[in-house]
PDB file of N, CA and C in Angstrom:
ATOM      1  N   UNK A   1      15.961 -76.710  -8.737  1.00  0.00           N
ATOM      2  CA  UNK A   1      16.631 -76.116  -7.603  1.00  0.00           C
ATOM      3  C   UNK A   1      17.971 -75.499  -8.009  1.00  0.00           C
ATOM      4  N   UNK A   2      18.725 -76.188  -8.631  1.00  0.00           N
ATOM      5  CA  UNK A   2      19.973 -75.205  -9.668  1.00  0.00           C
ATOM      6  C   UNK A   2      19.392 -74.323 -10.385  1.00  0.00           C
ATOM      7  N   UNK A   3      18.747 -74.147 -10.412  1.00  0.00           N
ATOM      8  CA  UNK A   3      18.123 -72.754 -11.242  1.00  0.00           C
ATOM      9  C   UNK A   3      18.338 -71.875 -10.362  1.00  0.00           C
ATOM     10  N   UNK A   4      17.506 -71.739  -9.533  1.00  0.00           N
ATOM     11  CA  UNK A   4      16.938 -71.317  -8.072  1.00  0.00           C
ATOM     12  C   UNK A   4      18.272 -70.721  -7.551  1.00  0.00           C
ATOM     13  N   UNK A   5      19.007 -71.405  -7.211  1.00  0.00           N
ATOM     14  CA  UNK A   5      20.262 -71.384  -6.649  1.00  0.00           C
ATOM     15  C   UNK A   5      20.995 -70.280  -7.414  1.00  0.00           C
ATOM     16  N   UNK A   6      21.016 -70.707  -8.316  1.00  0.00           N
ATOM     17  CA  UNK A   6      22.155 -69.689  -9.784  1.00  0.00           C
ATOM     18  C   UNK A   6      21.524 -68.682  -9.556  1.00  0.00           C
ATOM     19  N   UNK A   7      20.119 -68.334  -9.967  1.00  0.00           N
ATOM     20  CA  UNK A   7      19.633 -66.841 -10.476  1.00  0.00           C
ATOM     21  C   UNK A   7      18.491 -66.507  -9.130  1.00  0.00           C
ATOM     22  N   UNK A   8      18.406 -66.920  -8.071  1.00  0.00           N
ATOM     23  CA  UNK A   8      17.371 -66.785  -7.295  1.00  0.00           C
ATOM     24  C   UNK A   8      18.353 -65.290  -6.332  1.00  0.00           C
ATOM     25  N   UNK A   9      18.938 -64.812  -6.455  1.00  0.00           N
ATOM     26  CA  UNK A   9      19.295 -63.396  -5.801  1.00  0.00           C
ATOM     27  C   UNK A   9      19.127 -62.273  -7.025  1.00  0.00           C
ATOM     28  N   UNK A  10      19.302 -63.068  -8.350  1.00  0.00           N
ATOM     29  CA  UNK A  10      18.805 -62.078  -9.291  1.00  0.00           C
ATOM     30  C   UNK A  10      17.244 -61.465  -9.541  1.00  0.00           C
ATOM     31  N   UNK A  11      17.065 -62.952  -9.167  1.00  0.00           N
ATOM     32  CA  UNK A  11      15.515 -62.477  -9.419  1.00  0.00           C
ATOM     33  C   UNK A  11      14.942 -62.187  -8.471  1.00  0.00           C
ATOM     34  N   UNK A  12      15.108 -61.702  -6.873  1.00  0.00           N
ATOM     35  CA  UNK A  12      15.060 -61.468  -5.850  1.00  0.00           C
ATOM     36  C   UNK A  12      14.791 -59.538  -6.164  1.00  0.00           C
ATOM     37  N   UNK A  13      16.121 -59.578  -6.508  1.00  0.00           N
ATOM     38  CA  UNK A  13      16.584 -58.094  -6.605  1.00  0.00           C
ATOM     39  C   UNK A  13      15.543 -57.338  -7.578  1.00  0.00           C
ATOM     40  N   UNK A  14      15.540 -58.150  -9.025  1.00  0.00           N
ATOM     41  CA  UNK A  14      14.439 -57.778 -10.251  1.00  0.00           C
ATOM     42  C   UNK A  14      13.128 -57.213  -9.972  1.00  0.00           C
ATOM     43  N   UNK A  15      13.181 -58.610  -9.071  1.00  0.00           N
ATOM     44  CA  UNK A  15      11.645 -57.967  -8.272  1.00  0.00           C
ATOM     45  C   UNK A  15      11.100 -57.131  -7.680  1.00  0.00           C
ATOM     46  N   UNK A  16      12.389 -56.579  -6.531  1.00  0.00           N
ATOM     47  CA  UNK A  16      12.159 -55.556  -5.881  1.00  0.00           C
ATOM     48  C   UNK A  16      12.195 -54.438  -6.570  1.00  0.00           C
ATOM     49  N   UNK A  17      12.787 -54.473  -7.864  1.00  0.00           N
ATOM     50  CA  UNK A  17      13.312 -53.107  -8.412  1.00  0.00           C
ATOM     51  C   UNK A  17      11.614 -52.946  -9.169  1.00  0.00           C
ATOM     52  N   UNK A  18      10.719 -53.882 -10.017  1.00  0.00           N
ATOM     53  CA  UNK A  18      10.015 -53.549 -10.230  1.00  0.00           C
ATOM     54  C   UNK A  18       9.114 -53.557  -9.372  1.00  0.00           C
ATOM     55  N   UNK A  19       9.211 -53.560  -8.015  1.00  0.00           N
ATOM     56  CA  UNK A  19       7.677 -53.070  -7.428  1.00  0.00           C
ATOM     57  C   UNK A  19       7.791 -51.498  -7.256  1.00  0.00           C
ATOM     58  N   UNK A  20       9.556 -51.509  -7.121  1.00  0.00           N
ATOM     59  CA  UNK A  20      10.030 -49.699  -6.475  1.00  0.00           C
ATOM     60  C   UNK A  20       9.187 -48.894  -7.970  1.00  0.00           C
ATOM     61  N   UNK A  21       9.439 -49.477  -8.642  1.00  0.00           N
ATOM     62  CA  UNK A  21       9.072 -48.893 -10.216  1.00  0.00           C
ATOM     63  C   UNK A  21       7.837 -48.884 -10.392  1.00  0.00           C
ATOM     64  N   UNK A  22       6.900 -49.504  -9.821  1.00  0.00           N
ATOM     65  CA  UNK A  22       5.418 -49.983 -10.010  1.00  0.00           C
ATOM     66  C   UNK A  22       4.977 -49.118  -9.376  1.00  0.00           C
ATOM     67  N   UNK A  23       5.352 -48.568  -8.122  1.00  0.00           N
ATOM     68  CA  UNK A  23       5.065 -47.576  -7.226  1.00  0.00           C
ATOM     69  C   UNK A  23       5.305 -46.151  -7.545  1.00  0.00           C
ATOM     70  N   UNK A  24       6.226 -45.532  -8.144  1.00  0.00           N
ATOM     71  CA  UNK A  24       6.566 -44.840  -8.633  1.00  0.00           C
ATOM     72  C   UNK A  24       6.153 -44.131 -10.204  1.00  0.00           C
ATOM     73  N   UNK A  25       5.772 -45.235 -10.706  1.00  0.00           N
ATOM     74  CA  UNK A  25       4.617 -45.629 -11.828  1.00  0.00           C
ATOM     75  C   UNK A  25       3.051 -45.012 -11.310  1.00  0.00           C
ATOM     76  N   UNK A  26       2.814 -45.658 -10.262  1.00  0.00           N
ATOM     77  CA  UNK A  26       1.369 -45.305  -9.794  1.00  0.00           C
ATOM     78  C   UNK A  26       1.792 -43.502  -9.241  1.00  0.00           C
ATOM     79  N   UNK A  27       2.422 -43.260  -9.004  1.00  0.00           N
ATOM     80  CA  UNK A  27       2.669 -41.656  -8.246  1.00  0.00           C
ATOM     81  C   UNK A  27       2.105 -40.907  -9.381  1.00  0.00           C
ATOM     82  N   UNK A  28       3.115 -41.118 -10.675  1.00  0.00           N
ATOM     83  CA  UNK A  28       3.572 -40.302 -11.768  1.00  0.00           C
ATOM     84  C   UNK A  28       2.321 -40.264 -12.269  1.00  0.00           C
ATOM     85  N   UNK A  29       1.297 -41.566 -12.405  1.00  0.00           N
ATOM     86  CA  UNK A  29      -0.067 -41.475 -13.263  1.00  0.00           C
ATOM     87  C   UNK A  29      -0.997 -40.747 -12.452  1.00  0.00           C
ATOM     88  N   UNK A  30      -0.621 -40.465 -11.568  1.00  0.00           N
ATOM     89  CA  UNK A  30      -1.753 -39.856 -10.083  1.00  0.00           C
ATOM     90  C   UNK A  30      -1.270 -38.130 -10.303  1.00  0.00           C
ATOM     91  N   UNK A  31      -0.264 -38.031 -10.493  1.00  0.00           N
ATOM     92  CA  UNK A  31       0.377 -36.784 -10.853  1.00  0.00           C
ATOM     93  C   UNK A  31      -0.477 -36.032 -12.472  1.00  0.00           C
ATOM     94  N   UNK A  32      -0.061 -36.973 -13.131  1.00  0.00           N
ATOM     95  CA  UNK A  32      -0.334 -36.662 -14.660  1.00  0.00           C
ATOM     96  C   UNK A  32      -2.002 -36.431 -15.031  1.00  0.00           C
ATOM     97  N   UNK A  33      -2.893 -37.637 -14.285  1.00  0.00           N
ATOM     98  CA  UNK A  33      -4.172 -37.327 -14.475  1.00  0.00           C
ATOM     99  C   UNK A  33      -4.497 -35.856 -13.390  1.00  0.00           C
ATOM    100  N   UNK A  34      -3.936 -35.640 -12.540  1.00  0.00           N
ATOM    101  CA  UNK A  34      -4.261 -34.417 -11.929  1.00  0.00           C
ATOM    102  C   UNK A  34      -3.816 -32.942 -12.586  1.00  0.00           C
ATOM    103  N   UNK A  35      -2.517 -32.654 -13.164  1.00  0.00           N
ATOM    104  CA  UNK A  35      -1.931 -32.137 -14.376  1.00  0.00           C
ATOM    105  C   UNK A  35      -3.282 -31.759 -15.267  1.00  0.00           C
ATOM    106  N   UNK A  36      -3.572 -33.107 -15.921  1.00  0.00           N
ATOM    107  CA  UNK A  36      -4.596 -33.145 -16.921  1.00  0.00           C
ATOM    108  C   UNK A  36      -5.927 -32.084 -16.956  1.00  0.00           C
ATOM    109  N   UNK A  37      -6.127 -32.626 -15.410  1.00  0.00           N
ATOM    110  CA  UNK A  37      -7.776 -32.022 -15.087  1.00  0.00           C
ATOM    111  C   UNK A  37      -7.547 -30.506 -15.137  1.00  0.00           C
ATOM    112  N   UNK A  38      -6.416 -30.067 -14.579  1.00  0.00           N
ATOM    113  CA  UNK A  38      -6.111 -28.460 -14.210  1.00  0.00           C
ATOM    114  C   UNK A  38      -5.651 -27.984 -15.315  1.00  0.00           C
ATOM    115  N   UNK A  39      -5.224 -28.571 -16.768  1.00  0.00           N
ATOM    116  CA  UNK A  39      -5.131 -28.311 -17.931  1.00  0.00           C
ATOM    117  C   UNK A  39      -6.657 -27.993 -18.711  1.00  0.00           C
ATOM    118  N   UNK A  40      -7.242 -29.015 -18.784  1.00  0.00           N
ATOM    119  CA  UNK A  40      -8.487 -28.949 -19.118  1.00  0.00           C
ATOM    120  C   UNK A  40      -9.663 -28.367 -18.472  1.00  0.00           C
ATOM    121  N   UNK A  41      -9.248 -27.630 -17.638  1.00  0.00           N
ATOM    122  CA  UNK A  41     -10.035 -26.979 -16.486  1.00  0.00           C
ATOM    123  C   UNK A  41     -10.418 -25.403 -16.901  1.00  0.00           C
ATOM    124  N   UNK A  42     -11.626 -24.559 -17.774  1.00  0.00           N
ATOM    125  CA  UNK A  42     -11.826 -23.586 -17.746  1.00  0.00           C
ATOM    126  C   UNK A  42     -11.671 -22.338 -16.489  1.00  0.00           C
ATOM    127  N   UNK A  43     -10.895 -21.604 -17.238  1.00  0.00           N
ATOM    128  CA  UNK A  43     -10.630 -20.350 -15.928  1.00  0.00           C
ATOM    129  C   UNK A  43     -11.305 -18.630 -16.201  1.00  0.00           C
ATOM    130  N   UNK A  44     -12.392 -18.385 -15.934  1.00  0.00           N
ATOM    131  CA  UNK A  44     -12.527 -17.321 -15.899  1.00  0.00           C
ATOM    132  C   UNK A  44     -11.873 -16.013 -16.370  1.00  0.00           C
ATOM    133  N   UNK A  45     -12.000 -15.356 -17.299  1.00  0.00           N
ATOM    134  CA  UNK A  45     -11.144 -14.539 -17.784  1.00  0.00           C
ATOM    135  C   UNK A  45     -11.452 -13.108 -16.822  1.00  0.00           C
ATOM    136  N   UNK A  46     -12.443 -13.114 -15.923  1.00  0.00           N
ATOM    137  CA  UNK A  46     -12.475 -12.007 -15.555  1.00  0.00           C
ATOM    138  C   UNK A  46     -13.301 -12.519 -14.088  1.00  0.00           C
ATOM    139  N   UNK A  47     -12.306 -12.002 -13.459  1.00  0.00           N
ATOM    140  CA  UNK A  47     -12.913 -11.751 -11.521  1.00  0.00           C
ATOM    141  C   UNK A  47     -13.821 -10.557 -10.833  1.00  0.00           C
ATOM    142  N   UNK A  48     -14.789 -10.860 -10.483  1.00  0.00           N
ATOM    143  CA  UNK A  48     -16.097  -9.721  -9.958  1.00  0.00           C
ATOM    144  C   UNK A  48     -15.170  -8.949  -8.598  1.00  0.00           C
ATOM    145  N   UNK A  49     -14.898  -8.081  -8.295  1.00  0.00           N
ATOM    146  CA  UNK A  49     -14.358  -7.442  -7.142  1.00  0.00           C
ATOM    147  C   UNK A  49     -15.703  -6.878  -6.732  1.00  0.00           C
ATOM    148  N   UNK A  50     -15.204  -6.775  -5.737  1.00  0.00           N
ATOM    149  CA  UNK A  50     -16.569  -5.695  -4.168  1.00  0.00           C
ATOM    150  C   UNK A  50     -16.095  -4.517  -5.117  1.00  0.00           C
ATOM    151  N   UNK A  51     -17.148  -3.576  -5.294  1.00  0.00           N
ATOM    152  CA  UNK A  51     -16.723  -2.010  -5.274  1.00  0.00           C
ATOM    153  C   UNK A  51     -16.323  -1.664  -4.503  1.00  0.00           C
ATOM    154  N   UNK A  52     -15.525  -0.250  -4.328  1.00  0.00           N
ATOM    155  CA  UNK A  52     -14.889   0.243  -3.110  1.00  0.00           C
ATOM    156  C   UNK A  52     -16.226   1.470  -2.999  1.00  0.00           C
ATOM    157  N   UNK A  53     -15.551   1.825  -1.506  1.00  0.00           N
ATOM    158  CA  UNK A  53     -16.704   2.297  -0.639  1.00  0.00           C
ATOM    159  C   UNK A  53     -15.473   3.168  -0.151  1.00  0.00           C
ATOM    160  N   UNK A  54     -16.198   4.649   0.024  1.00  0.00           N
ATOM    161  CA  UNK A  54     -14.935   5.642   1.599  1.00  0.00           C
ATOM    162  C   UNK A  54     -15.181   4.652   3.022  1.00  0.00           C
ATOM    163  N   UNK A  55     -13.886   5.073   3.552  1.00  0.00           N
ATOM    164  CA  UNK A  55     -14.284   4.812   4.669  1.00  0.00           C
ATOM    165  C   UNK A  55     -14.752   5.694   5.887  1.00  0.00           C
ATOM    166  N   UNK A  56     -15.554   5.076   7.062  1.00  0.00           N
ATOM    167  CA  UNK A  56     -16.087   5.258   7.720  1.00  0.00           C
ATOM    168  C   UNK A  56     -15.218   6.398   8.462  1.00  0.00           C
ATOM    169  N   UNK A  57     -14.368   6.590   8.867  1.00  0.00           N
ATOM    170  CA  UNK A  57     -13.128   7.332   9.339  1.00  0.00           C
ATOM    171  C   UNK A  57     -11.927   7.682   8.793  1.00  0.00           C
ATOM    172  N   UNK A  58     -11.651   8.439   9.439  1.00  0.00           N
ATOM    173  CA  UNK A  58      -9.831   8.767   8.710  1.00  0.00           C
ATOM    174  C   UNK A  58      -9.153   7.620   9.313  1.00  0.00           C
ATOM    175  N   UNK A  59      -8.465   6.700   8.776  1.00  0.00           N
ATOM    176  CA  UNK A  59      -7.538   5.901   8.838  1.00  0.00           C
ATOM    177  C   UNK A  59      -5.833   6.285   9.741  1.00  0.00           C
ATOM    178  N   UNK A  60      -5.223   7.370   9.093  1.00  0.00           N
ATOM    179  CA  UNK A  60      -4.292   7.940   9.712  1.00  0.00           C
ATOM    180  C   UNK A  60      -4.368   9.258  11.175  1.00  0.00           C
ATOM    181  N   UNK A  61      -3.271   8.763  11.471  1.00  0.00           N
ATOM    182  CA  UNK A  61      -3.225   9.924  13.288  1.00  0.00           C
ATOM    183  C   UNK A  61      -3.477  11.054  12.869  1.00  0.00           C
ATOM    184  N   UNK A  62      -4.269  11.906  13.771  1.00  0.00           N
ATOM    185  CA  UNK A  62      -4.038  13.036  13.663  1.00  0.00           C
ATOM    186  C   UNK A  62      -2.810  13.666  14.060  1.00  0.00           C
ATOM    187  N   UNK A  63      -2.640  15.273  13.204  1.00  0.00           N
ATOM    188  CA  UNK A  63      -1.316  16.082  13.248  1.00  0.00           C
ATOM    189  C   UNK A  63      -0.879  15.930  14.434  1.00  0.00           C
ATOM    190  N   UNK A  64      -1.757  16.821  15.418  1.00  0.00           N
ATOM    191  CA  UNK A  64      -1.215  17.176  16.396  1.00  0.00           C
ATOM    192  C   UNK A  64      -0.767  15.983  17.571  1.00  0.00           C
ATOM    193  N   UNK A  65      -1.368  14.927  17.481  1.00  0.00           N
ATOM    194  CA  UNK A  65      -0.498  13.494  17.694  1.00  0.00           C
ATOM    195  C   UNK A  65       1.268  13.274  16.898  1.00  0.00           C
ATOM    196  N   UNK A  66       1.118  13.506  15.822  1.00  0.00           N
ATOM    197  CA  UNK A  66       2.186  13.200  15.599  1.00  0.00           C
ATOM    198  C   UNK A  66       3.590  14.363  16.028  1.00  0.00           C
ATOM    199  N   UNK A  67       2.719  15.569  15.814  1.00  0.00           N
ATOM    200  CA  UNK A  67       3.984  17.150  16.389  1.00  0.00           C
ATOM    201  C   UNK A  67       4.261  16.476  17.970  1.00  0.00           C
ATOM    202  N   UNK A  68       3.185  16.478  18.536  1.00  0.00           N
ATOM    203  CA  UNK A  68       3.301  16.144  19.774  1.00  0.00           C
ATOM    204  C   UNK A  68       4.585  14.596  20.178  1.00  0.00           C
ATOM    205  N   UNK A  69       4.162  14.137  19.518  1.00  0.00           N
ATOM    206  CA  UNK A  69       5.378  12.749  19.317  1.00  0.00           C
ATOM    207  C   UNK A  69       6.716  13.158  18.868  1.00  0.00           C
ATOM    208  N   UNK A  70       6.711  14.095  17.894  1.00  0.00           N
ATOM    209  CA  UNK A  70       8.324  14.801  17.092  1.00  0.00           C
ATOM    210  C   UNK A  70       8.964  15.318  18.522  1.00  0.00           C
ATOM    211  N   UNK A  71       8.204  16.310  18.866  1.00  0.00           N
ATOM    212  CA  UNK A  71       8.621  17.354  19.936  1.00  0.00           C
ATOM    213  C   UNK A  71       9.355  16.545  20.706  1.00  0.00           C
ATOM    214  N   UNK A  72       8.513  15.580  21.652  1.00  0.00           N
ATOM    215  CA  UNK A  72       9.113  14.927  23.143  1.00  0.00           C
ATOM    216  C   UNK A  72      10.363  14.101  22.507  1.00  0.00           C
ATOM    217  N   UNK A  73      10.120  13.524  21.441  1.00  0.00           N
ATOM    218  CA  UNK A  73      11.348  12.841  21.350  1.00  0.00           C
ATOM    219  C   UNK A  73      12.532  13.643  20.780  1.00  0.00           C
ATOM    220  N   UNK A  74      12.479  14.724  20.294  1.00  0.00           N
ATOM    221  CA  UNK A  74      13.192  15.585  20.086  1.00  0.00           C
ATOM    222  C   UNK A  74      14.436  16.688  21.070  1.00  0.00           C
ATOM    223  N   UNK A  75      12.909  16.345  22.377  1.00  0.00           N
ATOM    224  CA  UNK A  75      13.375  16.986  23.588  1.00  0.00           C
ATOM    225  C   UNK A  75      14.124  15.932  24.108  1.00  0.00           C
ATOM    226  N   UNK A  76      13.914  14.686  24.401  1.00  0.00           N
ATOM    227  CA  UNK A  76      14.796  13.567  24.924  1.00  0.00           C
ATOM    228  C   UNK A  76      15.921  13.295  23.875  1.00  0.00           C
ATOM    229  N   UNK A  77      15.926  13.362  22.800  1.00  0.00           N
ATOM    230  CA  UNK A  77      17.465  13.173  22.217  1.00  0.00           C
ATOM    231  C   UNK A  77      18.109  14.336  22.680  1.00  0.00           C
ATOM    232  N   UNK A  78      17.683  15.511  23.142  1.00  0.00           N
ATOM    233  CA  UNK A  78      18.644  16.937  23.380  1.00  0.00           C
ATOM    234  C   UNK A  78      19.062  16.636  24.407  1.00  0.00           C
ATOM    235  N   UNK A  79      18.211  16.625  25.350  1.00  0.00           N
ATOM    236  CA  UNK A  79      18.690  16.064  26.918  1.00  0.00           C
ATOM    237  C   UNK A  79      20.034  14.953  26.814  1.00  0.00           C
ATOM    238  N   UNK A  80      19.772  13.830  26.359  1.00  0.00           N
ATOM    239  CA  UNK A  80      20.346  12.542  26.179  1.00  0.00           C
ATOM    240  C   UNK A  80      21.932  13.579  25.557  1.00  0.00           C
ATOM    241  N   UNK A  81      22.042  14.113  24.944  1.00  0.00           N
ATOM    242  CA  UNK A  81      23.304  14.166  24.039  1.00  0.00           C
ATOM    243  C   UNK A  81      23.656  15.959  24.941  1.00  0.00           C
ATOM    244  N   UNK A  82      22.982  16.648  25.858  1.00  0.00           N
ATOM    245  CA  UNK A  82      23.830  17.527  26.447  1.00  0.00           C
ATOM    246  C   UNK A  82      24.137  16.420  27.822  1.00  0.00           C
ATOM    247  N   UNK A  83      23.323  15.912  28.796  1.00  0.00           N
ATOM    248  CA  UNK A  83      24.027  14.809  29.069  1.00  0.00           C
ATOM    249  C   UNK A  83      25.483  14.467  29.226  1.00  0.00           C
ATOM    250  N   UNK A  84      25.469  13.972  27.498  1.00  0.00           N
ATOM    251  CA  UNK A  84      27.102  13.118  27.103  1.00  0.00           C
ATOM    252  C   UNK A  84      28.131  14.295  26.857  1.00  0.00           C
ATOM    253  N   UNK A  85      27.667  15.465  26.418  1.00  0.00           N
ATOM    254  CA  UNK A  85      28.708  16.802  26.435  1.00  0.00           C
ATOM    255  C   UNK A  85      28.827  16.806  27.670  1.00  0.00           C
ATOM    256  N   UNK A  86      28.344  16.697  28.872  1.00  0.00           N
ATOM    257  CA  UNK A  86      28.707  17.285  30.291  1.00  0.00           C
ATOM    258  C   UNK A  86      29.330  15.922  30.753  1.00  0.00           C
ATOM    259  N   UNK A  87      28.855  15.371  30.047  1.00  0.00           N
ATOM    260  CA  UNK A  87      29.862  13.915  30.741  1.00  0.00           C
ATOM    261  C   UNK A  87      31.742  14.183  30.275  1.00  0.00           C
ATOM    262  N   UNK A  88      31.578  14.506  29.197  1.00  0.00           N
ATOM    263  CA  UNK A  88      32.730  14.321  28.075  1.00  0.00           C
ATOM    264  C   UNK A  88      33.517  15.398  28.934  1.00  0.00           C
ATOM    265  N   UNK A  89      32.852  16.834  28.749  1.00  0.00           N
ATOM    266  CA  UNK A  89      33.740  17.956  29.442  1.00  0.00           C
ATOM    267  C   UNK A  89      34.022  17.636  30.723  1.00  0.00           C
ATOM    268  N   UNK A  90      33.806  17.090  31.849  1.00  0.00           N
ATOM    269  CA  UNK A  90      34.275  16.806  33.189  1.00  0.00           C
ATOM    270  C   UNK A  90      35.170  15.855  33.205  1.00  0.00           C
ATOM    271  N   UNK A  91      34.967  14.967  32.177  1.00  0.00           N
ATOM    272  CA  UNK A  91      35.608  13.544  31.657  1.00  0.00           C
ATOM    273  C   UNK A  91      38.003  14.270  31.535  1.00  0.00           C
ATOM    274  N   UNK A  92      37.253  15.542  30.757  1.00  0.00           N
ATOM    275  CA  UNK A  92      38.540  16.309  30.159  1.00  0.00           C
ATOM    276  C   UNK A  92      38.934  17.514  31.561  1.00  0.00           C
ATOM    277  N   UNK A  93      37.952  17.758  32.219  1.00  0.00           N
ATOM    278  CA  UNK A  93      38.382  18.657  33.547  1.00  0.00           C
ATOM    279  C   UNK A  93      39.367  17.787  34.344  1.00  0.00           C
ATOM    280  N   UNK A  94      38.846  16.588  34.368  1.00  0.00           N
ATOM    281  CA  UNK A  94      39.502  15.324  35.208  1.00  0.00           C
ATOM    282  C   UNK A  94      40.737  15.078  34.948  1.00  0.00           C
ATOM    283  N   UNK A  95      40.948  14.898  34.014  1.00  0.00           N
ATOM    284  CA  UNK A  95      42.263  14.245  33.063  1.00  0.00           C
ATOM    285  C   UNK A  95      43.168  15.660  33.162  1.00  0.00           C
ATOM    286  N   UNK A  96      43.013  17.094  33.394  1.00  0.00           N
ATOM    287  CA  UNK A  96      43.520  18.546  33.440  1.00  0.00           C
ATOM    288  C   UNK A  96      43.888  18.277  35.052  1.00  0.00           C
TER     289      UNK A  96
END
């Protein structure tokens, strides 16, 4: 029981440290044999692809979709910014 007494928080602690270690032990070998397999694991030096094929349709908009899109928004930034000139000049009639 003086034994016990003297070293029984040492060997308390010892213990715990080697189960933390035992566990950590088991990770690393679970790690390493998996490592292993994907080391020793043949890889294909060459991958089969699908041939390519055209496709069925044109992929991109047509022109006149897109002129048609330039234009209107072209016309609404003009609008939008004579607008802010007629705002600006009355802005300066005011202030006269």
């Amino acid at each position: 029981l003086e034994n016990l007494a003297k070293y029984g928080g040492a060997y308390l602690s010892l213990i715990g440290f080697i189960n933390e270690e035992k566990d950590i032990f088991s990770v690393l070998k679970q790690k390493y044999s998996e490592a292993k397999v994907e080391f020793e694991q043949t890889l294909p030096y060459k991958y089969v692809v699908d041939a390519a094929f055209p496709a069925e349709r044109k992929f991109y908009p047509k022109r006149s979709l897109i002129v048609m899109q330039s234009t209107f928004f072209a016309f609404v930034i003009g609008y939008v910014l004579l607008l802010i000139i007629n705002i600006i000049r009355e802005h300066q009639k005011a202030k006269n």
